[in-house]
Protein backbone atom coordinates (compact mmCIF):
# COMPACT_ATOMS: atom_id res chain seq x y z
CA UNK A 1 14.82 -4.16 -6.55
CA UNK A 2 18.61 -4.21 -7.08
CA UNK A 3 18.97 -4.79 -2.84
CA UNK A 4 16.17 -7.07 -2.64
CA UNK A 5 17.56 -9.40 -5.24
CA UNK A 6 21.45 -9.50 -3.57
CA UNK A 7 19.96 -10.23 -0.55
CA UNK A 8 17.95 -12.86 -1.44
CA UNK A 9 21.11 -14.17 -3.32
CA UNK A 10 22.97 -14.30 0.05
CA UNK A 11 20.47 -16.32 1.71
CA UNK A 12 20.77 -19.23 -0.72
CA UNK A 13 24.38 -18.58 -0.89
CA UNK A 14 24.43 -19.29 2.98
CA UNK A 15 21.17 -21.78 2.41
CA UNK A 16 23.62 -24.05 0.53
CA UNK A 17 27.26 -23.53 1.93
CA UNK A 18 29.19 -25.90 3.24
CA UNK A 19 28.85 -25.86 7.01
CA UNK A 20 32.51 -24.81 8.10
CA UNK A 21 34.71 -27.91 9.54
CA UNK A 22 34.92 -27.94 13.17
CA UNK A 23 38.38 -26.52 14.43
CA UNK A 24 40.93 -28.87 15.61
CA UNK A 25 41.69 -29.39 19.29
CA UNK A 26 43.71 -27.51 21.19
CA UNK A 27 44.41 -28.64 24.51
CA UNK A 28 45.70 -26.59 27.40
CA UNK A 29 47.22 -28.94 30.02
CA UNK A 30 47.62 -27.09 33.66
CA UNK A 31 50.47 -29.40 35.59
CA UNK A 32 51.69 -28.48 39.01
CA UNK A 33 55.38 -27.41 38.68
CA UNK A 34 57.95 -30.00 39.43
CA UNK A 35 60.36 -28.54 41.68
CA UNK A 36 63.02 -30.60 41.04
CA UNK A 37 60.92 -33.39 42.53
CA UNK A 38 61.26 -36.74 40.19
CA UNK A 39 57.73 -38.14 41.30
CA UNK A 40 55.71 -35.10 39.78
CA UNK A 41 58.07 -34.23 37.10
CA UNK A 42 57.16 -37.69 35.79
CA UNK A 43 53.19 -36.86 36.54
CA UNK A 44 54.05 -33.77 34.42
CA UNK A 45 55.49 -35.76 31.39
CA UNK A 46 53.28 -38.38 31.41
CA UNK A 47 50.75 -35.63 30.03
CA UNK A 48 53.36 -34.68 26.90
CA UNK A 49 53.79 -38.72 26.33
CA UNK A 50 49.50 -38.90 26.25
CA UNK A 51 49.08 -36.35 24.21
CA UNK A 52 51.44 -36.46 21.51
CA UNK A 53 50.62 -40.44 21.53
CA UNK A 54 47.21 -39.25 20.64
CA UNK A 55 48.51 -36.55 17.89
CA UNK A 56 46.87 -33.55 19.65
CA UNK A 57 48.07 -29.86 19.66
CA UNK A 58 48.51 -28.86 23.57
CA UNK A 59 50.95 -26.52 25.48
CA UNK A 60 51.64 -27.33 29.23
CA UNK A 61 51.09 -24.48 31.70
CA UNK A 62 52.36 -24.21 35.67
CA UNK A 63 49.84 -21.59 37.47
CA UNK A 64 53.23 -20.75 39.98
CA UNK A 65 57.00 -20.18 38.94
CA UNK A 66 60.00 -19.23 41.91
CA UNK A 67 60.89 -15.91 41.06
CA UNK A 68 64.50 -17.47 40.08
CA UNK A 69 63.56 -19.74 37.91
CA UNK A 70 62.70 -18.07 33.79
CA UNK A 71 60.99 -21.48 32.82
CA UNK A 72 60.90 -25.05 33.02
CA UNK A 73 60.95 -27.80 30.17
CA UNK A 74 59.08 -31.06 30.65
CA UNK A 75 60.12 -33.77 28.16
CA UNK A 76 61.59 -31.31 25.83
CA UNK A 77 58.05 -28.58 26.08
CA UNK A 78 58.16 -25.61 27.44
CA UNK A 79 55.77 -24.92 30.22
CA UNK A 80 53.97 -21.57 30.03
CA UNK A 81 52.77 -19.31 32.51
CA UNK A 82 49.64 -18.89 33.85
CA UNK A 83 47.77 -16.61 35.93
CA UNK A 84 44.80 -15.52 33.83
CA UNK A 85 41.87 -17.04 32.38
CA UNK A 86 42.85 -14.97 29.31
CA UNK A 87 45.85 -16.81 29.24
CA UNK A 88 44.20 -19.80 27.90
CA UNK A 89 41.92 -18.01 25.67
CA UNK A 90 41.90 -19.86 21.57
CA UNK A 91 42.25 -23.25 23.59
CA UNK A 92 39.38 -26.04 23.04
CA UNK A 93 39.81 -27.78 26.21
CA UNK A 94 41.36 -27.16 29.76
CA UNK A 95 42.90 -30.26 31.56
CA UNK A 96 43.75 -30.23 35.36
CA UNK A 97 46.50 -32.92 34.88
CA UNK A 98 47.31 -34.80 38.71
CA UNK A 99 47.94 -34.03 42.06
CA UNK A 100 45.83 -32.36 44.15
CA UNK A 101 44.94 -29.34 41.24
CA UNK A 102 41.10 -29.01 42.37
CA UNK A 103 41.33 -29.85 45.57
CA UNK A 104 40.29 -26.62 47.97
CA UNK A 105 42.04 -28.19 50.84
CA UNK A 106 44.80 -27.77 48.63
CA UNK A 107 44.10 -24.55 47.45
CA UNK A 108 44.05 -23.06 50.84
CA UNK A 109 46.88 -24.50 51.95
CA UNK A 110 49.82 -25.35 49.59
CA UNK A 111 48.83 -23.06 47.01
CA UNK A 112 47.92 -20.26 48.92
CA UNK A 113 51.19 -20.80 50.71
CA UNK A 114 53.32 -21.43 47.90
CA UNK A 115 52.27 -18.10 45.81
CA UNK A 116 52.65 -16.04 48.32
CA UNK A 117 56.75 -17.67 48.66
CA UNK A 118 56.90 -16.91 44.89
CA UNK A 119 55.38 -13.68 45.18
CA UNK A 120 52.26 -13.65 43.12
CA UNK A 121 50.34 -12.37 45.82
CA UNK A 122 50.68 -10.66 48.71
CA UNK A 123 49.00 -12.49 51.30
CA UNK A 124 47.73 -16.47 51.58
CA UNK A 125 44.49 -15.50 51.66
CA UNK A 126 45.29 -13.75 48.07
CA UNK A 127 46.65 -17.00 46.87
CA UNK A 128 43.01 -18.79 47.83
CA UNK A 129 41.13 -16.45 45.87
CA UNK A 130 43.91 -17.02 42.46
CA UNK A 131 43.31 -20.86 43.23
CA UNK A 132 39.75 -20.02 43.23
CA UNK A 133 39.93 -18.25 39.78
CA UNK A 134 42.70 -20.59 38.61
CA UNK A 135 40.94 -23.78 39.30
CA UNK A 136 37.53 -23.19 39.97
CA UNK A 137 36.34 -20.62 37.89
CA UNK A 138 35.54 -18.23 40.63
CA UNK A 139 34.50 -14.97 38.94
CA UNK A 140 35.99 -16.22 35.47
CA UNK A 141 34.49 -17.10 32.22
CA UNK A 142 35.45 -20.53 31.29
CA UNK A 143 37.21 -20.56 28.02
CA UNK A 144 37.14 -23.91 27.13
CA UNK A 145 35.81 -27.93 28.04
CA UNK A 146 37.09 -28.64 31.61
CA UNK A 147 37.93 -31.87 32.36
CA UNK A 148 40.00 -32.84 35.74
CA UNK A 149 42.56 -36.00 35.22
CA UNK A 150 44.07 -38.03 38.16
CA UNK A 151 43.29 -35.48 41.25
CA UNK A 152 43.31 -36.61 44.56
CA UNK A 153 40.22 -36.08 46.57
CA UNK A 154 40.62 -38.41 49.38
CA UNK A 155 40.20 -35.27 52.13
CA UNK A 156 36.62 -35.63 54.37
CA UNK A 157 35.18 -32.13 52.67
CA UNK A 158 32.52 -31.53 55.14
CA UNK A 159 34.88 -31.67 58.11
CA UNK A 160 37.80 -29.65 57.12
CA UNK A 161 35.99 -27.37 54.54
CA UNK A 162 32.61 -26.55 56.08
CA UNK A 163 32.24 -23.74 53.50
CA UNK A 164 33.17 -26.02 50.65
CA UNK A 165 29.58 -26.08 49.24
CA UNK A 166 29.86 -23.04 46.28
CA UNK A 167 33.35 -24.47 45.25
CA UNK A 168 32.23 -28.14 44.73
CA UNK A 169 29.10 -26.72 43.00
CA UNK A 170 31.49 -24.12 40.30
CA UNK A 171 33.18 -27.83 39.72
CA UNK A 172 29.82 -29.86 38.94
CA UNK A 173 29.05 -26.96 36.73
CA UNK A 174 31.84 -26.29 34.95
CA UNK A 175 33.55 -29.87 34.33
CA UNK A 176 32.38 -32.24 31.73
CA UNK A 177 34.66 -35.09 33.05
CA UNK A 178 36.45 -35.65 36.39
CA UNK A 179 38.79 -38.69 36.64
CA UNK A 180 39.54 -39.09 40.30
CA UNK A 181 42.59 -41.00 40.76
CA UNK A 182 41.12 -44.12 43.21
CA UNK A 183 37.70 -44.94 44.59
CA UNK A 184 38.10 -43.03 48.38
CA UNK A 185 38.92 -39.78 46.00
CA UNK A 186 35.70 -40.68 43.50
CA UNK A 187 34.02 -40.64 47.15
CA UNK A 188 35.09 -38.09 48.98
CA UNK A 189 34.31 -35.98 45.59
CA UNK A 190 30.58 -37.73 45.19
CA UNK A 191 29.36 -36.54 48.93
CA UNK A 192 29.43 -33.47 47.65
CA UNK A 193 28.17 -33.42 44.34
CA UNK A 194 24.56 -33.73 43.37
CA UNK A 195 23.20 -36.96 41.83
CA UNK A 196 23.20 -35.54 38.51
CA UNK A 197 27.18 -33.56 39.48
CA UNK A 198 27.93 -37.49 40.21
CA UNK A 199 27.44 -38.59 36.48
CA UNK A 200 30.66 -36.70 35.26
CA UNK A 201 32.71 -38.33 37.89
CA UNK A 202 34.64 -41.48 37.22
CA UNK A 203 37.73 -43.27 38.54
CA UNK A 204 40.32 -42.65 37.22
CA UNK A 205 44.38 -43.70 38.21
CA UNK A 206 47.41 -41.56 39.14
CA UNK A 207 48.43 -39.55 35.52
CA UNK A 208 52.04 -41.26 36.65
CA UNK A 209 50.68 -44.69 35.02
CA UNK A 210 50.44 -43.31 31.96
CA UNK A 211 54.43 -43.23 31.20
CA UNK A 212 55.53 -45.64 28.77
CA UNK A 213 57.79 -48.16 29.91
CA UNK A 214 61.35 -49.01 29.20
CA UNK A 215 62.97 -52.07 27.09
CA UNK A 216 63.62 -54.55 29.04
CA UNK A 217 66.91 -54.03 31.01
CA UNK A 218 69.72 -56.86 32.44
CA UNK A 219 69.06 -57.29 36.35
CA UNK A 220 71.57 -56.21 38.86
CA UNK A 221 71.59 -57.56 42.34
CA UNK A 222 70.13 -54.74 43.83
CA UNK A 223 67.02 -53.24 45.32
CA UNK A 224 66.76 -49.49 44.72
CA UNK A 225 65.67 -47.65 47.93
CA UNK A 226 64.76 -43.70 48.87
CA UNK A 227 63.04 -42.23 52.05
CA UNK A 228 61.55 -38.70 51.30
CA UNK A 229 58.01 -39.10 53.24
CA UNK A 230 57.29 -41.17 56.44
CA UNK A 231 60.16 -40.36 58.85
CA UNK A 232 60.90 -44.11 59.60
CA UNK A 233 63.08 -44.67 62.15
CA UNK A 234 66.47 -46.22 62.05
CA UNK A 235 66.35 -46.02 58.12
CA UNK A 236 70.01 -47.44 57.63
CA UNK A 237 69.54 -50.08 59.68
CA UNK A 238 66.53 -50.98 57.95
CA UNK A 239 68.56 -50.88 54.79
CA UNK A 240 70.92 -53.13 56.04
CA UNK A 241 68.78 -55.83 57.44
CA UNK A 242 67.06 -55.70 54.16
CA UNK A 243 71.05 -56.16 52.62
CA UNK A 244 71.49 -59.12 55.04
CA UNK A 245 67.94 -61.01 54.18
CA UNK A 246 68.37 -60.66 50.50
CA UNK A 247 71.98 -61.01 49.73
CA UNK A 248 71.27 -57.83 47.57
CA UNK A 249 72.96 -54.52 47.80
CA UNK A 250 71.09 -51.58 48.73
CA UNK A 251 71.08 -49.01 45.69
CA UNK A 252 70.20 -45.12 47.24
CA UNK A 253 68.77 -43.15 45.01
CA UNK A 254 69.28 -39.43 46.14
CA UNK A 255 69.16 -37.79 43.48
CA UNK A 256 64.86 -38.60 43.18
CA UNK A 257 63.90 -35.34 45.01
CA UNK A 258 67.00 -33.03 43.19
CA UNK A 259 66.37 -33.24 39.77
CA UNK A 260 68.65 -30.34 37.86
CA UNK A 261 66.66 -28.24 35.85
CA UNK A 262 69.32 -28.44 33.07
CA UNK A 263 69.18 -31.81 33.27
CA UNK A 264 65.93 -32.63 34.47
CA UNK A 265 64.87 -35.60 31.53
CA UNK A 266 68.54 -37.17 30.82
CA UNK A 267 68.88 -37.44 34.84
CA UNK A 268 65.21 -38.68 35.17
CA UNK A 269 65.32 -41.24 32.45
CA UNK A 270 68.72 -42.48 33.71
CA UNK A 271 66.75 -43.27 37.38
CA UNK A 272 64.22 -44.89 35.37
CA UNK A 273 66.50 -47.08 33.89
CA UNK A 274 68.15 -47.92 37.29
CA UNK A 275 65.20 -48.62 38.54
CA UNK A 276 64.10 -50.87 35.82
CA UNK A 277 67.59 -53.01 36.40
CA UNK A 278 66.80 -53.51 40.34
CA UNK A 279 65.38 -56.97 41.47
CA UNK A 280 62.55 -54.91 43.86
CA UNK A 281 62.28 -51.41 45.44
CA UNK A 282 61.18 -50.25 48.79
CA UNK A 283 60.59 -46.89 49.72
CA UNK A 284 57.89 -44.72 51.17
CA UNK A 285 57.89 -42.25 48.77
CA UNK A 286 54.09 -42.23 46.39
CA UNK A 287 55.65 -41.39 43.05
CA UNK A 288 58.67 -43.51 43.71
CA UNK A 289 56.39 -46.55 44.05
CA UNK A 290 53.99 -45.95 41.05
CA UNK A 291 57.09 -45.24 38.95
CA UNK A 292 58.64 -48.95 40.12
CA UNK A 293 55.30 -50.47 38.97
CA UNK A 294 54.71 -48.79 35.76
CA UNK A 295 58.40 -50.37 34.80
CA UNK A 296 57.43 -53.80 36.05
CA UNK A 297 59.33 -53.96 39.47
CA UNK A 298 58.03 -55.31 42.23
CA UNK A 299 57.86 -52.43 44.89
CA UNK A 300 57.53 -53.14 48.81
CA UNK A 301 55.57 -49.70 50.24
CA UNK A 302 56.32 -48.17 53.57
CA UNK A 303 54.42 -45.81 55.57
CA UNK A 304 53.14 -44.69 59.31
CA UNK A 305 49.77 -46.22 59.97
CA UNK A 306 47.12 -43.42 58.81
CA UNK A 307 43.18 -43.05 58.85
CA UNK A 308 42.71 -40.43 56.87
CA UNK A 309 44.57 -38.29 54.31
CA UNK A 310 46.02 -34.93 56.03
CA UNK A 311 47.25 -32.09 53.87
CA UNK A 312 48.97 -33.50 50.92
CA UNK A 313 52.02 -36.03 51.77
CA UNK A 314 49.97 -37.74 54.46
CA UNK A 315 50.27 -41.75 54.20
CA UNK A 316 46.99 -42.36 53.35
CA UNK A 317 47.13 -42.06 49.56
CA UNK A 318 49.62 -44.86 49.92
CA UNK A 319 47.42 -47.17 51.78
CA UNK A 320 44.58 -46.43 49.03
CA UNK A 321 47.18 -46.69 46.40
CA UNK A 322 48.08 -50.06 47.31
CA UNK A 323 44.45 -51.03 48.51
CA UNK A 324 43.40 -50.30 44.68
CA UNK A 325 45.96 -52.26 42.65
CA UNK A 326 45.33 -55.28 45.22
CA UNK A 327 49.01 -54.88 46.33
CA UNK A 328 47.87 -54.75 50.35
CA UNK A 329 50.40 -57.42 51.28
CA UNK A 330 53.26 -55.24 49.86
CA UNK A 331 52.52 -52.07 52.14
CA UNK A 332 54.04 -52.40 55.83
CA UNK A 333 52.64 -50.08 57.78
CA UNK A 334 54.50 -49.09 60.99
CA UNK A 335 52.46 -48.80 64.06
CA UNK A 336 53.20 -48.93 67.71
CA UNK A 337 56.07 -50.76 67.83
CA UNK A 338 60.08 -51.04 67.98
CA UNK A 339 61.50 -50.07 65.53
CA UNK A 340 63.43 -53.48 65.30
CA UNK A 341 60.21 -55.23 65.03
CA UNK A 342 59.24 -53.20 61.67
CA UNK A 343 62.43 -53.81 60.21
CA UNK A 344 61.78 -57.61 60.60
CA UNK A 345 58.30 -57.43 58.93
CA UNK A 346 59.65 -55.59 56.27
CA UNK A 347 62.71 -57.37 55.67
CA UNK A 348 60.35 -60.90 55.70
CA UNK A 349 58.34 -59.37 52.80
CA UNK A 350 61.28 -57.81 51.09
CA UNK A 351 63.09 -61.75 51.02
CA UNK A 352 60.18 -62.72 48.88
CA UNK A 353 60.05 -60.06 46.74
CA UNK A 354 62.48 -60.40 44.06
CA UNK A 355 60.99 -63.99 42.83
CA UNK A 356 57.14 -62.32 42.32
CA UNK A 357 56.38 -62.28 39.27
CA UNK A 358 55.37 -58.95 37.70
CA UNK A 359 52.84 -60.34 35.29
CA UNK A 360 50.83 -61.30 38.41
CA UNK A 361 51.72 -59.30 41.05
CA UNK A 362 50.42 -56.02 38.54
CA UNK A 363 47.79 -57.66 36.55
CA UNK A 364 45.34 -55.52 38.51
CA UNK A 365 47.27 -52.25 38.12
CA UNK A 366 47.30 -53.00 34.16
CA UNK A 367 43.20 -53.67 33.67
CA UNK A 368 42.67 -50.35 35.39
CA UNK A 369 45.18 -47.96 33.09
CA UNK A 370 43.80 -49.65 30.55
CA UNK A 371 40.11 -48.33 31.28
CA UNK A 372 41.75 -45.33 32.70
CA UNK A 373 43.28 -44.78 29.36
CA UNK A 374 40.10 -45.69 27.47
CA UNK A 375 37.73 -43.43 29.32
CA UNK A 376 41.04 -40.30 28.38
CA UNK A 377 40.54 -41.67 24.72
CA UNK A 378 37.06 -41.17 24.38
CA UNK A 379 37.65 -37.94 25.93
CA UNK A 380 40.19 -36.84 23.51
CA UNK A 381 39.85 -38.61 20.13
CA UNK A 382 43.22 -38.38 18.55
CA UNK A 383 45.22 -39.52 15.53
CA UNK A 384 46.03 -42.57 17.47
């Protein structure tokens, strides 16, 4: 009688208990490591600057480190290590934050490459199957919401992965949001999801848009100007002609592809800021660009004309880049000709760009972060 009547006592007990609160988020944000490279350190912060705008517990991870390096901090957080699913057990969500993170092209070729150069596996074809479990959930329990933020997917799937067809179907199960970052990504990943796959997918933008800007700075008369991508031809004289159309001096900016790791923010914020004080850029160099828009200067793109995107610092992404944001008229393309010859287009365009205004010239570029950072919002409701 005595067991009857406590059990029955537990049942209301439970019958009329408060349902427990539902734990808070805790966000696991998988970046690819920096390098030293400006353009994807400033992908990489742009994810602490989201999330702590939005008053969220999260902890960066890099899935590869060089053996030399012990860690690396991004905007003053410590990126973590991982290799495991394990390692992100406890967290609510998992967010693949930019570049090419869930891209199998990418995964059999950079990654691979790269951990076997670190030593985290032993062979490239070892590095394709930790990509696999890394970042698509080959043979690994997910531990969390997936969601996959600013990737590029621009590759033709079908051609150059003809085996692609279990990966892309791991990624319609397991994500419950991907943000391609332009429309040739969102279709490129759409061909080879199913119709119902496709609902999850959105456009999205490059993760780099998301950076806050600057205060205004005063305006120097000069254009700031690196060359990390394209090979152009004859790139001093270039510079020069650029000098003589203008009336503008020519600011290099070499230290955009050697950040120090001691240094990494001060020394990234202080290129920001010269950038922000330039009357226009021009360089061929992705991040470079998107990094001149987000701080309001006009930006003249260069690149080698390109069909399709190859690997993963093809000139593609900068034709869809600039195809996107409507800036087509500031993207010179070299094709078959002299090398003089380009220089004169791209000195003509360069002449007019310091009196564009940037109101205008981005007013594109700004509706789209703004749904881009909408459809994150809704994703992650924060404190904000």
């Amino acid at each position: 009688m005595i067991t009857r009547f406590m059990q029955k006592a537990r049942g209301l007990a439970r019958l009329f208990s408060k349902p427990a609160p539902p734990r808070a988020p805790r966000i696991a944000v998988i970046c690819a490591a920096h390098r030293g490279n400006s353009g994807m350190y400033s992908v990489d912060s742009s994810a602490v600057h989201y999330f702590e705008g939005r008053g969220l517990a999260f902890d960066i991870f890099y899935a590869q480190r060089p053996p030399d390096r012990e860690a690396d901090v991004i905007a003053g957080h410590t990126a973590k290590l991982f290799r495991r699913m394990k390692d992100l057990s406890g967290y609510s969500d998992i967010v693949y934050w930019g570049d090419f993170l869930n891209n199998p092209v990418y995964g059999r070729g950079d990654f691979a490459n790269r951990d076997r150069g670190f030593g985290h596996s032993a062979t490239t074809r070892e590095g394709y199957d930790a990509w696999k479990r890394l970042f698509n959930f080959y043979g690994a329990r997910r531990p969390g919401n997936a969601v996959s933020v600013g990737n590029n997917f621009q590759h033709d799937f079908a051609a150059e992965l003809p085996n692609a067809k279990p990966i892309f179907a791991r990624i319609e199960k397991n994500f419950r949001a991907i943000l391609p970052r332009d429309p040739h990504s969102l279709q490129s990943l759409s061909s080879m999801l199913s119709p119902e796959g496709r609902s999850v997918a959105r456009q999205g933008m490059d993760c780099a848009f998301l950076l806050p800007p600057l205060p205004a700075q005063p305006k120097d008369d000069i254009f700031c100007y690196t060359f990390n991508r394209s090979k152009l031809p004859q790139r001093e004289r270039l510079i020069r002609r650029i000098e003589e159309v203008t009336g503008l001096r020519g600011q290099p900016m070499p230290g955009w592809m050697h950040l120090k790791e001691a240094d990494a923010e001060a020394d990234f914020q202080a290129m920001r800021a010269k950038i922000a004080s330039a009357r226009f850029v021009v360089s061929d160099t992705y991040h470079f660009l998107i990094n001149s828009m987000v701080l309001g200067v006009p930006v003249v793109g260069l690149g080698r004309t390109a069909e399709k995107q190859t690997g993963t610092l093809g000139d593609f992404k900068k034709r869809m880049l600039f195809g996107m944001l409507d800036l087509d008229a500031q993207y010179v393309e070299m094709g078959d000709e002299t090398p003089e010859a380009y220089a004169e287009r791209v000195a003509e365009i360069c002449r007019a760009a310091p009196n564009l205004d940037p109101a205008q010239l981005y007013a594109r570029m700004h509706t789209l972060r703004d749904g881009f950072r909408g459809d994150l919002d809704q994703l992650f409701p924060g404190d904000a």
